[in-house]
N, C-alpha and C. Protein backbone atom coordinates (compact mmCIF):
# COMPACT_ATOMS: atom_id res chain seq x y z
N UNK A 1 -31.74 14.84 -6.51
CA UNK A 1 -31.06 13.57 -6.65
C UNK A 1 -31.88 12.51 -5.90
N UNK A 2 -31.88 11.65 -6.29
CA UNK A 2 -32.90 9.92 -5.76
C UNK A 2 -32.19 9.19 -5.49
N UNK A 3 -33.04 9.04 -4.20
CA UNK A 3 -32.01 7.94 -3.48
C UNK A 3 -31.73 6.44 -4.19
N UNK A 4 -30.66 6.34 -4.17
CA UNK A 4 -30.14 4.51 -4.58
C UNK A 4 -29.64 5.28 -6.43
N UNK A 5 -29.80 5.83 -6.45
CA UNK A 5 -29.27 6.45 -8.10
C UNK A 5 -27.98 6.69 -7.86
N UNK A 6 -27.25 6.33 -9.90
CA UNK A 6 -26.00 6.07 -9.89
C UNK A 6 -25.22 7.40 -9.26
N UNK A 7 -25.94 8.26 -9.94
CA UNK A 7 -25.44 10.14 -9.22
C UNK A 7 -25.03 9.52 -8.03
N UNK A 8 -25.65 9.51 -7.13
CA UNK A 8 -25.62 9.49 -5.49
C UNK A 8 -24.67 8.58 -5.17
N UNK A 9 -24.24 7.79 -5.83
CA UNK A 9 -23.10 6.62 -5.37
C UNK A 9 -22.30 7.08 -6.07
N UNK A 10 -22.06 7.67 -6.71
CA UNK A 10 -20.74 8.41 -7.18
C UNK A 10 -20.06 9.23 -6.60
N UNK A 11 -21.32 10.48 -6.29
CA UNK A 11 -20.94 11.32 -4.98
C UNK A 11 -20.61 10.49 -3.94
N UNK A 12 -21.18 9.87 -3.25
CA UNK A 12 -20.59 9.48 -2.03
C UNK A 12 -19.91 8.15 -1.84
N UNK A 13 -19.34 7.65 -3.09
CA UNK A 13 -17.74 6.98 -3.59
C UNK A 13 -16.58 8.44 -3.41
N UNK A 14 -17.07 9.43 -4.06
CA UNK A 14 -16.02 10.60 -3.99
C UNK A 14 -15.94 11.33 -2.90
N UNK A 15 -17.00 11.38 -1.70
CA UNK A 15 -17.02 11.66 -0.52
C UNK A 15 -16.39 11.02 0.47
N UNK A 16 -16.12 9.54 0.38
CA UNK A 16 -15.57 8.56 0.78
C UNK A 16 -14.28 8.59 0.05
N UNK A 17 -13.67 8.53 -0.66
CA UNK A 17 -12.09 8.58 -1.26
C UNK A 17 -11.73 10.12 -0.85
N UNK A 18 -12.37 10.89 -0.97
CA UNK A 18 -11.83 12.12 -0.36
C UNK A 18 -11.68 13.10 1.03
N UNK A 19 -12.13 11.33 2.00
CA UNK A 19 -12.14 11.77 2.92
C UNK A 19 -11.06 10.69 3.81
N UNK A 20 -11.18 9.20 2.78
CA UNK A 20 -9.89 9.05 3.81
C UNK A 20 -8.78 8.69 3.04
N UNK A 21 -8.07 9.46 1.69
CA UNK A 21 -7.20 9.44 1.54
C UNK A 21 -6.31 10.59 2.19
N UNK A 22 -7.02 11.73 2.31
CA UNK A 22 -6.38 13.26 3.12
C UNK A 22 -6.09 12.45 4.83
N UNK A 23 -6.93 11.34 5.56
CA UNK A 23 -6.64 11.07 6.58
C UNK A 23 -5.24 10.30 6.45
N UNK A 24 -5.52 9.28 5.70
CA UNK A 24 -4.32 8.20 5.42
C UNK A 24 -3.07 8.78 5.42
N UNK A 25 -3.17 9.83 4.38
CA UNK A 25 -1.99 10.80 4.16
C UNK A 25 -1.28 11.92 5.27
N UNK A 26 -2.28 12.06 5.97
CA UNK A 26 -1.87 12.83 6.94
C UNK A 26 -0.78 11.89 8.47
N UNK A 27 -1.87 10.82 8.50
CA UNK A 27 -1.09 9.89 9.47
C UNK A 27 0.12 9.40 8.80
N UNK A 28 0.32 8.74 7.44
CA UNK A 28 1.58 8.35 7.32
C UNK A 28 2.62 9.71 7.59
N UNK A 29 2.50 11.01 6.81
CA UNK A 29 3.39 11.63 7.00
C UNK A 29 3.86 11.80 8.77
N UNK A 30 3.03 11.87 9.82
CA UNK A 30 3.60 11.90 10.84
C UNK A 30 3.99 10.90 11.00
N UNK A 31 3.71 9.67 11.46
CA UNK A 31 4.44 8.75 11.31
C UNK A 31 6.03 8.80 10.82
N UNK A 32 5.98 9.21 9.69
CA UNK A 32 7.52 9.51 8.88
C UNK A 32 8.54 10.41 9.64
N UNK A 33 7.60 11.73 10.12
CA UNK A 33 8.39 12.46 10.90
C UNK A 33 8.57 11.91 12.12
N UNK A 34 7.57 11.20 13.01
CA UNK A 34 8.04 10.39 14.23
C UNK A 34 9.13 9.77 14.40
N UNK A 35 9.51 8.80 13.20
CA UNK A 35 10.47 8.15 12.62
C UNK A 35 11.83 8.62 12.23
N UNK A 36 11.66 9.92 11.93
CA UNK A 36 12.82 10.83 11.57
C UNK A 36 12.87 10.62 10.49
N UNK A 37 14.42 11.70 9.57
CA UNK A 37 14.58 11.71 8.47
C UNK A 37 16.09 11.63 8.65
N UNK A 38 17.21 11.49 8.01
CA UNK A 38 18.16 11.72 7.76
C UNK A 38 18.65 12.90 7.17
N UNK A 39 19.66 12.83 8.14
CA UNK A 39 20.29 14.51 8.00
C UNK A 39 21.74 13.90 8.39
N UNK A 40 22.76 14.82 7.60
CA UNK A 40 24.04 15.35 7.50
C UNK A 40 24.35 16.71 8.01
N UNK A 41 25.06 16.97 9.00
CA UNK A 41 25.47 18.40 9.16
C UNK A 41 24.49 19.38 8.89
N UNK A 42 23.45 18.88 9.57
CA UNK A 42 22.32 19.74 9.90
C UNK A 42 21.48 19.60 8.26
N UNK A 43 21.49 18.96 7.50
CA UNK A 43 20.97 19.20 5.91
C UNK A 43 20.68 17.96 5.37
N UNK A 44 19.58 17.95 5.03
CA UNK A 44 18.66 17.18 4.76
C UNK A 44 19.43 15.87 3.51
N UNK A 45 19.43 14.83 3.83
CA UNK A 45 20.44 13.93 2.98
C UNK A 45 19.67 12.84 2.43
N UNK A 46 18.30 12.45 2.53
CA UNK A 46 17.30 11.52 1.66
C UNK A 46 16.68 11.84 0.81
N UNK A 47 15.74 11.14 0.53
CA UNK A 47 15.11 11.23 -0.89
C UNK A 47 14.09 11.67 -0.45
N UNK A 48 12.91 11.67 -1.51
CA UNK A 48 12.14 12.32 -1.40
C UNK A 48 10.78 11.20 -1.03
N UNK A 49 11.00 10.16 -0.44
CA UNK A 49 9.91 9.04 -0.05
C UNK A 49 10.87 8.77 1.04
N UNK A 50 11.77 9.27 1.97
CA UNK A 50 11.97 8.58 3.34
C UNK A 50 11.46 8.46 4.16
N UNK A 51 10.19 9.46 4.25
CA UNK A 51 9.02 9.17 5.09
C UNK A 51 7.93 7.66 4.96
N UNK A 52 8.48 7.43 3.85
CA UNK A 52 7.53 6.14 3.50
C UNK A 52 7.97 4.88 4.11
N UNK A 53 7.63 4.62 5.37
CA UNK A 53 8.31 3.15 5.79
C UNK A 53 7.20 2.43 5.99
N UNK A 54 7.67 1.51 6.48
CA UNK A 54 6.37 0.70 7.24
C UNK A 54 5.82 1.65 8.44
N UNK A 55 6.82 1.86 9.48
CA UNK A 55 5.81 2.36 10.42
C UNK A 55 4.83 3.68 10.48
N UNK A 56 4.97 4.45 9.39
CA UNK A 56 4.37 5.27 8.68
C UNK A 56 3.34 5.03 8.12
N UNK A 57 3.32 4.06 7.72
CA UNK A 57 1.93 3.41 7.10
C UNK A 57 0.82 2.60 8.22
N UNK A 58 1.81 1.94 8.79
CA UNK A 58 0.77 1.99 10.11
C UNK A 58 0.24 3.25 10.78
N UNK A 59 0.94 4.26 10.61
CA UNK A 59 0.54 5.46 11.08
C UNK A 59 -0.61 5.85 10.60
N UNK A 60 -0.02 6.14 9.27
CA UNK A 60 -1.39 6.40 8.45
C UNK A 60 -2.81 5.56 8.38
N UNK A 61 -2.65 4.17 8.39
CA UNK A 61 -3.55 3.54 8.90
C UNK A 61 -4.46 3.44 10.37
N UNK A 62 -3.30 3.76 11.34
CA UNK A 62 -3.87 4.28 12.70
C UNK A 62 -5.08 5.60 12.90
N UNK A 63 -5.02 6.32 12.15
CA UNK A 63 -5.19 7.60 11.77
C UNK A 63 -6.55 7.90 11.13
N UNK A 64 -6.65 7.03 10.15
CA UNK A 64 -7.57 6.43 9.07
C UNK A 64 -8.68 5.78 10.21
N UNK A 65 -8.37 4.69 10.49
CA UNK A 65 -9.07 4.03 11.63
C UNK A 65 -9.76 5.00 12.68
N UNK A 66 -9.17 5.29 13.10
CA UNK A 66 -9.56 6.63 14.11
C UNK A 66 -10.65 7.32 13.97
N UNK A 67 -10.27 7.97 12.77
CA UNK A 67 -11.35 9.24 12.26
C UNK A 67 -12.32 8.29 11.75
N UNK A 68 -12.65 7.00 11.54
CA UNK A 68 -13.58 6.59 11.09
C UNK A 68 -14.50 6.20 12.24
N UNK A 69 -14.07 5.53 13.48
CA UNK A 69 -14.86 5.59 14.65
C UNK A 69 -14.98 7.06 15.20
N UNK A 70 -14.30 8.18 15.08
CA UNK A 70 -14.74 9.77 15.45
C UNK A 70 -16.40 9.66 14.64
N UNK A 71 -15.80 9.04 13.46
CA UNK A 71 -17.33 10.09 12.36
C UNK A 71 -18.57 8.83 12.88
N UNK A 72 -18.13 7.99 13.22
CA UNK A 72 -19.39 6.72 13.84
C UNK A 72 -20.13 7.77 15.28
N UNK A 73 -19.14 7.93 15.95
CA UNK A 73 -19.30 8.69 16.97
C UNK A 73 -20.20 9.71 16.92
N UNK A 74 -19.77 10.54 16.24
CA UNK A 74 -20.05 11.86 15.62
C UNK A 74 -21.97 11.74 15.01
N UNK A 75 -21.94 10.96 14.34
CA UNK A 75 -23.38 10.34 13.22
C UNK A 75 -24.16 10.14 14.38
N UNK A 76 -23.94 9.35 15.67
CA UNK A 76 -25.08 8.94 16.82
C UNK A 76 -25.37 10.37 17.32
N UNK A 77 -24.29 11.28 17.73
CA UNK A 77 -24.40 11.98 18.83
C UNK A 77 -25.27 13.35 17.38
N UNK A 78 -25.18 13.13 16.70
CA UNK A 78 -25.88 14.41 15.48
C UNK A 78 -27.45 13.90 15.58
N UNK A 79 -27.79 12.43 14.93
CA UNK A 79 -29.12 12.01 15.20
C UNK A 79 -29.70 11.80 16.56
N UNK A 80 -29.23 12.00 17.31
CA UNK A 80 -29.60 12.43 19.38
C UNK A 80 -29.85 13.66 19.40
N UNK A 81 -29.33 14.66 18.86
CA UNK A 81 -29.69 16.30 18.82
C UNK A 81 -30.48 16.94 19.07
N UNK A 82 -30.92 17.39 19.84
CA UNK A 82 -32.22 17.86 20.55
C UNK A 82 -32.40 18.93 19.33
N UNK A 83 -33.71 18.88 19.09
CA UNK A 83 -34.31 19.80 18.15
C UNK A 83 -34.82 21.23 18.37
């Protein structure tokens, strides 16, 4: 594969969507659970998006953010690597 070719930006368009939608997704759902759910007599009484609020999405966005300065992090301290 050559560098700057459409291949290569495809892959790593799909390397990039598949790396921070699994983050995004992961932070909103905690978030959701941080937030709680509604329950009745011990049994689960919402729908099936009550995890979806706002502060969930900041979650998920918190999350997102994060792992993107980890992998900045991560990229210096790999090209420093003693050989």
């Amino acid at each position: 594969m050559t560098r700057g070719s459409v291949r290569e930006k495809r892959w790593t368009a799909g390397f990039m969507v598949g790396s921070a939608v699994p983050a995004f997704c992961q932070g909103a759902i905690l978030g959701g659970v941080v937030q709680g759910v509604k329950m009745v007599d011990g049994v689960f009484a919402g729908s099936a998006f009550d995890w979806l609020n706002p502060f969930s999405l900041v979650c998920g966005l918190a999350v997102y953010v994060r792992l993107c300065f980890a992998r900045r992090h991560m990229v210096g301290v790999a090209h420093n690597w003693p050989a």
